[in-house]
PDB file of N, CA and C in Angstrom:
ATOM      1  N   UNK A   1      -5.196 228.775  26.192  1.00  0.00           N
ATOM      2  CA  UNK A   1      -4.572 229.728  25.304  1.00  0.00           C
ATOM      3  C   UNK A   1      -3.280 230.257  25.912  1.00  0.00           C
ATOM      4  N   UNK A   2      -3.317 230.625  27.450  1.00  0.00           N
ATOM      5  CA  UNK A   2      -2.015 231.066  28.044  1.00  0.00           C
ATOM      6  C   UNK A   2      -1.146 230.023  27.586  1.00  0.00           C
ATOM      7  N   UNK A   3      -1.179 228.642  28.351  1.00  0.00           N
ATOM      8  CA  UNK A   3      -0.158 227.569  27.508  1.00  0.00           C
ATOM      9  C   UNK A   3       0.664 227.960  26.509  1.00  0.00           C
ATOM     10  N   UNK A   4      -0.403 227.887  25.045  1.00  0.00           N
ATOM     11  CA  UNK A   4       0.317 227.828  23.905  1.00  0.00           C
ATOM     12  C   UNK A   4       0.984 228.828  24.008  1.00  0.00           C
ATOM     13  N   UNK A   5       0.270 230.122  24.384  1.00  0.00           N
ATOM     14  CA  UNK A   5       1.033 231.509  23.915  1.00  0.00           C
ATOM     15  C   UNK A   5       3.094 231.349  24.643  1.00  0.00           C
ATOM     16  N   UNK A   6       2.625 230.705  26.259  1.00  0.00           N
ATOM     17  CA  UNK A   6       4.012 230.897  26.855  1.00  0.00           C
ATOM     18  C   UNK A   6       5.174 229.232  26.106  1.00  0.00           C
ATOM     19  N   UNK A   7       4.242 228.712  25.502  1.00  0.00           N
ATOM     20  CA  UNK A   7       4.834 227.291  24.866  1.00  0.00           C
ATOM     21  C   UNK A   7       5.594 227.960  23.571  1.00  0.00           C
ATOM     22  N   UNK A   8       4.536 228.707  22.946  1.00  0.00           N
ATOM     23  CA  UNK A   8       5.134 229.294  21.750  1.00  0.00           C
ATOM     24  C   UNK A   8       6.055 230.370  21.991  1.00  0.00           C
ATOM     25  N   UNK A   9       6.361 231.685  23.246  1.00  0.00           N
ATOM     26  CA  UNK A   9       7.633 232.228  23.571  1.00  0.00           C
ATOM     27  C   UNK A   9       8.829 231.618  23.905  1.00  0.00           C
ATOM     28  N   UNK A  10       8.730 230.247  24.861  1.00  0.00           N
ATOM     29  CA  UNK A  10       9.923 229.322  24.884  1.00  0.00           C
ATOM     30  C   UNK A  10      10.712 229.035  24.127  1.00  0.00           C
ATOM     31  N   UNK A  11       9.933 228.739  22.290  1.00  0.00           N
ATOM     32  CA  UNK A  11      10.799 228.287  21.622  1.00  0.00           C
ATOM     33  C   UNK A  11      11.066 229.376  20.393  1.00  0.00           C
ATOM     34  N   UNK A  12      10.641 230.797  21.022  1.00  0.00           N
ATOM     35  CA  UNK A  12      11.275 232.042  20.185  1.00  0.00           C
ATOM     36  C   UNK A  12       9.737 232.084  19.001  1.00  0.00           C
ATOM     37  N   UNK A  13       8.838 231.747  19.307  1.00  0.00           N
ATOM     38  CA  UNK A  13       8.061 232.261  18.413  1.00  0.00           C
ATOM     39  C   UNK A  13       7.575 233.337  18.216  1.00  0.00           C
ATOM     40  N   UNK A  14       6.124 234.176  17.529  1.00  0.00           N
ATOM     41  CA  UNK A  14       5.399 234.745  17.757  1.00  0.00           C
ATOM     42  C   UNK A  14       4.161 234.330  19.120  1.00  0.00           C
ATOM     43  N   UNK A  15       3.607 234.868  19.827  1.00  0.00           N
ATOM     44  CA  UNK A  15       2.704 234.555  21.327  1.00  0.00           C
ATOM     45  C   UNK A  15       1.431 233.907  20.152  1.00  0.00           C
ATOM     46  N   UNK A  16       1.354 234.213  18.727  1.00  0.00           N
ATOM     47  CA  UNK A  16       0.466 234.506  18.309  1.00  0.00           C
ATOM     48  C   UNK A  16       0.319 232.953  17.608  1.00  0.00           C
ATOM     49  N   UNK A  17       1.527 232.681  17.259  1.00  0.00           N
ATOM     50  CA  UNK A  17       1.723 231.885  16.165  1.00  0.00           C
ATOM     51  C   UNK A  17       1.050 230.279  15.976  1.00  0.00           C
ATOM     52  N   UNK A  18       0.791 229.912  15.139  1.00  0.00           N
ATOM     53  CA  UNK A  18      -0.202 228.674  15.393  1.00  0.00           C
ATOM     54  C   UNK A  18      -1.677 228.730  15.592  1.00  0.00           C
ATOM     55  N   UNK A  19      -2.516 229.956  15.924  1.00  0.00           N
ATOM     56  CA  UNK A  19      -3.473 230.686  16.520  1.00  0.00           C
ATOM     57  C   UNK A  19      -4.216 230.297  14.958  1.00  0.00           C
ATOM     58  N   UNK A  20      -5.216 229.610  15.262  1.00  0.00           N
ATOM     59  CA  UNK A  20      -6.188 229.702  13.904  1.00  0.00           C
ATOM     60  C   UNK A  20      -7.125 230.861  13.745  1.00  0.00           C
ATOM     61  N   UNK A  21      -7.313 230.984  12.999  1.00  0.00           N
ATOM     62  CA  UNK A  21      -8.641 232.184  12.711  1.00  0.00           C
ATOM     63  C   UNK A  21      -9.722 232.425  13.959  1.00  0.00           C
ATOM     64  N   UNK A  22     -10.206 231.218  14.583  1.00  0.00           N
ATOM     65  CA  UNK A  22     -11.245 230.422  14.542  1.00  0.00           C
ATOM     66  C   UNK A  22     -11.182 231.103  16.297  1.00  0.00           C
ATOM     67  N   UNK A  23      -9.635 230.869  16.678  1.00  0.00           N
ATOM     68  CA  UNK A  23      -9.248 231.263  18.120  1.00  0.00           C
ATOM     69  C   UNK A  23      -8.963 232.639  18.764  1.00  0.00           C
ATOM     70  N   UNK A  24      -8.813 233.368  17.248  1.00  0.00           N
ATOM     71  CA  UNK A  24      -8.130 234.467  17.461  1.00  0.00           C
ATOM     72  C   UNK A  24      -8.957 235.593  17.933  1.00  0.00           C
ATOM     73  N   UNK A  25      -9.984 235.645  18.135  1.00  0.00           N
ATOM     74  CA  UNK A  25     -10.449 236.322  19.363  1.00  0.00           C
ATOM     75  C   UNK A  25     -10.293 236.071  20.564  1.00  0.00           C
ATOM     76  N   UNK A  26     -10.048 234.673  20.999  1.00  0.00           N
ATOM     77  CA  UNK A  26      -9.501 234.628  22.139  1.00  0.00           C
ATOM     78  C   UNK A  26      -8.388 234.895  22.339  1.00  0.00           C
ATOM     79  N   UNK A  27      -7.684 234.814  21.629  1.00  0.00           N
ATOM     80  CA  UNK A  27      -5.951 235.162  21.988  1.00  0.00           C
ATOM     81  C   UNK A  27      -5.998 236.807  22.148  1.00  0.00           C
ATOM     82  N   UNK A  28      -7.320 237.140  21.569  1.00  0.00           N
ATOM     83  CA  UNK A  28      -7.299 238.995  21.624  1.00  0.00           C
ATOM     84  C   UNK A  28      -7.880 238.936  23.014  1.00  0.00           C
ATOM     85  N   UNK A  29      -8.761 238.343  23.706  1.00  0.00           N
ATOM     86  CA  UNK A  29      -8.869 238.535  24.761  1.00  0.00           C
ATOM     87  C   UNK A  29      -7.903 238.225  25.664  1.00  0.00           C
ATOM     88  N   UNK A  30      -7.150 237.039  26.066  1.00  0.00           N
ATOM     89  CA  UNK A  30      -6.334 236.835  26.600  1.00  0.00           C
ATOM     90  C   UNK A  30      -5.089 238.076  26.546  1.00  0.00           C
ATOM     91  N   UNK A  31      -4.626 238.563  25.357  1.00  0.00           N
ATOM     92  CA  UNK A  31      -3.544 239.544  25.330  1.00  0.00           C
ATOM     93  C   UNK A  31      -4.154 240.862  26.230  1.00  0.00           C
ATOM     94  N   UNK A  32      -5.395 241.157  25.564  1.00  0.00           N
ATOM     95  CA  UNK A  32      -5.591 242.109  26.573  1.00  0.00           C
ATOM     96  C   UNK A  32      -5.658 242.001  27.770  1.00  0.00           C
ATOM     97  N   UNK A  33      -6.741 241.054  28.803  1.00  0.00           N
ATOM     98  CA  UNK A  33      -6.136 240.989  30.155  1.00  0.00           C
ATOM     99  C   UNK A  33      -4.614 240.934  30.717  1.00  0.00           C
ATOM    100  N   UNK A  34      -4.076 240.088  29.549  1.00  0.00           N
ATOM    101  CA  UNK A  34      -2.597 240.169  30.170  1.00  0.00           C
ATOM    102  C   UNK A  34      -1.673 241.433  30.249  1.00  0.00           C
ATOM    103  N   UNK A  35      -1.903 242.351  29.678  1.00  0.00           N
ATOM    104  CA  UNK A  35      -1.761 243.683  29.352  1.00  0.00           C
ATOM    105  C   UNK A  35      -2.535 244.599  30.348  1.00  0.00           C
ATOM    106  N   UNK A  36      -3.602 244.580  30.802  1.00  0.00           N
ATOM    107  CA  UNK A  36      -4.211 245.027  31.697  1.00  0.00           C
ATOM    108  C   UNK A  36      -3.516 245.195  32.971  1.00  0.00           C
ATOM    109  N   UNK A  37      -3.091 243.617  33.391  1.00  0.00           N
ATOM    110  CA  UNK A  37      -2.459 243.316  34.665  1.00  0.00           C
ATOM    111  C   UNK A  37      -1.321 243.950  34.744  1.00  0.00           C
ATOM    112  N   UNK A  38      -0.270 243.997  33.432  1.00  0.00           N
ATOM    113  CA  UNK A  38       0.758 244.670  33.604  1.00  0.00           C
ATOM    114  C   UNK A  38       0.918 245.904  33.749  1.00  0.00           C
ATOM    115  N   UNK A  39       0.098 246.630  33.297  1.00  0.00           N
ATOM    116  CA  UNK A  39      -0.459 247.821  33.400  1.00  0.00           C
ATOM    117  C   UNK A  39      -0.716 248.542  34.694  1.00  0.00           C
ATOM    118  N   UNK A  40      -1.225 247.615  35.377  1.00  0.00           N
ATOM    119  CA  UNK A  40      -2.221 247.739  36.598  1.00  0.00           C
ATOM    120  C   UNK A  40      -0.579 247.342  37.734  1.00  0.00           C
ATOM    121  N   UNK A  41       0.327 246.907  36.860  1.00  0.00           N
ATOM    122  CA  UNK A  41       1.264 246.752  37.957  1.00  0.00           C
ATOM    123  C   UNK A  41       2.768 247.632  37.655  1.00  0.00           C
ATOM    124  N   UNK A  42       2.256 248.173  36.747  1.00  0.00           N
ATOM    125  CA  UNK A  42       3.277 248.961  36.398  1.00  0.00           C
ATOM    126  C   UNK A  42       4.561 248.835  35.218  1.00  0.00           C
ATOM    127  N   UNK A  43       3.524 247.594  34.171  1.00  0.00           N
ATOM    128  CA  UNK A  43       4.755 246.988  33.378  1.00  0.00           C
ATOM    129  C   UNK A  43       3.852 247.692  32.113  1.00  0.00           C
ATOM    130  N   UNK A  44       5.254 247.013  31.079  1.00  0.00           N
ATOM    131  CA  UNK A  44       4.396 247.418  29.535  1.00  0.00           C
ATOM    132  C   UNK A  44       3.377 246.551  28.730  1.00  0.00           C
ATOM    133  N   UNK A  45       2.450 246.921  27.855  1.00  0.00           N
ATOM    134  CA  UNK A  45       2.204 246.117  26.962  1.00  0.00           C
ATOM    135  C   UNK A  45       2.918 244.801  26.417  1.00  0.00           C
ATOM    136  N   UNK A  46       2.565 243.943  25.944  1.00  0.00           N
ATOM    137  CA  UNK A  46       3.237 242.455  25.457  1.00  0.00           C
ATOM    138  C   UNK A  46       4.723 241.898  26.432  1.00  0.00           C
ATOM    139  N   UNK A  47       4.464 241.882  27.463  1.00  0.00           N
ATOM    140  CA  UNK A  47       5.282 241.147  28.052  1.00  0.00           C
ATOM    141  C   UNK A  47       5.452 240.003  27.954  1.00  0.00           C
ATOM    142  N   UNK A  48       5.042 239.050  27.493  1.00  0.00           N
ATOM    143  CA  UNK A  48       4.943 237.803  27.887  1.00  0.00           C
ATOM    144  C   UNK A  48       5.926 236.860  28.453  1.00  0.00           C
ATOM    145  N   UNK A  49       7.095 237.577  28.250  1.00  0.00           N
ATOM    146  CA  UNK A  49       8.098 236.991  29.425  1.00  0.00           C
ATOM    147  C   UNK A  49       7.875 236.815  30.732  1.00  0.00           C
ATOM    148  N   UNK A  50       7.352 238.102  31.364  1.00  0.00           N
ATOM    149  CA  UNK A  50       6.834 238.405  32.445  1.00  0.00           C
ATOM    150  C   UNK A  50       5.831 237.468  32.630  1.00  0.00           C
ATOM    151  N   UNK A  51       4.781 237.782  31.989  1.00  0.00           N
ATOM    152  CA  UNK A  51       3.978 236.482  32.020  1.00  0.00           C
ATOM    153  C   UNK A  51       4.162 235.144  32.932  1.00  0.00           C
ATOM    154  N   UNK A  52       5.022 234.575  31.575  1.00  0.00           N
ATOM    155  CA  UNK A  52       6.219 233.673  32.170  1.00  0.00           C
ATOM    156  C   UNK A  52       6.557 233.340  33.578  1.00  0.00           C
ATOM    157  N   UNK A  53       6.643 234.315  33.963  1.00  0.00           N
ATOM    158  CA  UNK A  53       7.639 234.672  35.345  1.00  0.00           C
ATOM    159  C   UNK A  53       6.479 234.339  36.498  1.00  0.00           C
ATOM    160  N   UNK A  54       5.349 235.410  35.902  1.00  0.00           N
ATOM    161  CA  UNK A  54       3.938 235.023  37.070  1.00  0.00           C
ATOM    162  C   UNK A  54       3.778 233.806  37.483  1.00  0.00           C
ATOM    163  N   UNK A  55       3.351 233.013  35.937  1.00  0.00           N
ATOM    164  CA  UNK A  55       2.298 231.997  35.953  1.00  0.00           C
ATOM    165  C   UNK A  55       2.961 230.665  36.523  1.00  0.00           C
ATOM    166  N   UNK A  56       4.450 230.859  36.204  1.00  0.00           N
ATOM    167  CA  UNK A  56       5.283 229.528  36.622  1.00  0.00           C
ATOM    168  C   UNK A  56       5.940 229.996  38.009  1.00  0.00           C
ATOM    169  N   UNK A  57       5.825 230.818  38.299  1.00  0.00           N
ATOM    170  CA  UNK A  57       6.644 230.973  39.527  1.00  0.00           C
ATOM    171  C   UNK A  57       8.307 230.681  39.226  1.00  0.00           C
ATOM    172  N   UNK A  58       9.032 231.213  38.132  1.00  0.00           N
ATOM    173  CA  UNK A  58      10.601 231.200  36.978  1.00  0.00           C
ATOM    174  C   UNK A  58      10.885 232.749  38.204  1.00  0.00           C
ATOM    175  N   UNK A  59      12.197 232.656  38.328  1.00  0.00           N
ATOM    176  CA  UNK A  59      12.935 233.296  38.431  1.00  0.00           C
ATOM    177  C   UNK A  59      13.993 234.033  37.756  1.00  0.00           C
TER     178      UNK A  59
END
């Protein structure tokens, strides 16, 4: 789910977008941990740029 979500910010989407019904509790879980962490580190809600930045090691 991280994938798609940072596949789908690359090309300017919604984090959300493409997300079937079926998944979309997971993408609610996933947003929230990811939100958690930022939190826990001093960032805001829906970063997913940041994200970004973690998971790939992007500068």
């Amino acid at each position: 789910m991280l994938q798609r979500i940072i596949e789908n910010k690359d090309i300017g989407r919604a984090a959300n977008y493409g997300v079937h019904q079926a998944k979309h509790d997971l993408f609610r879980q996933v947003e929230e941990v990811v939100n958690l962490i930022h939190a826990e580190m001093g960032h805001g809600a829906g970063r997913w740029d940041l994200a970004k930045v973690y998971l790939r090691g992007e500068s």
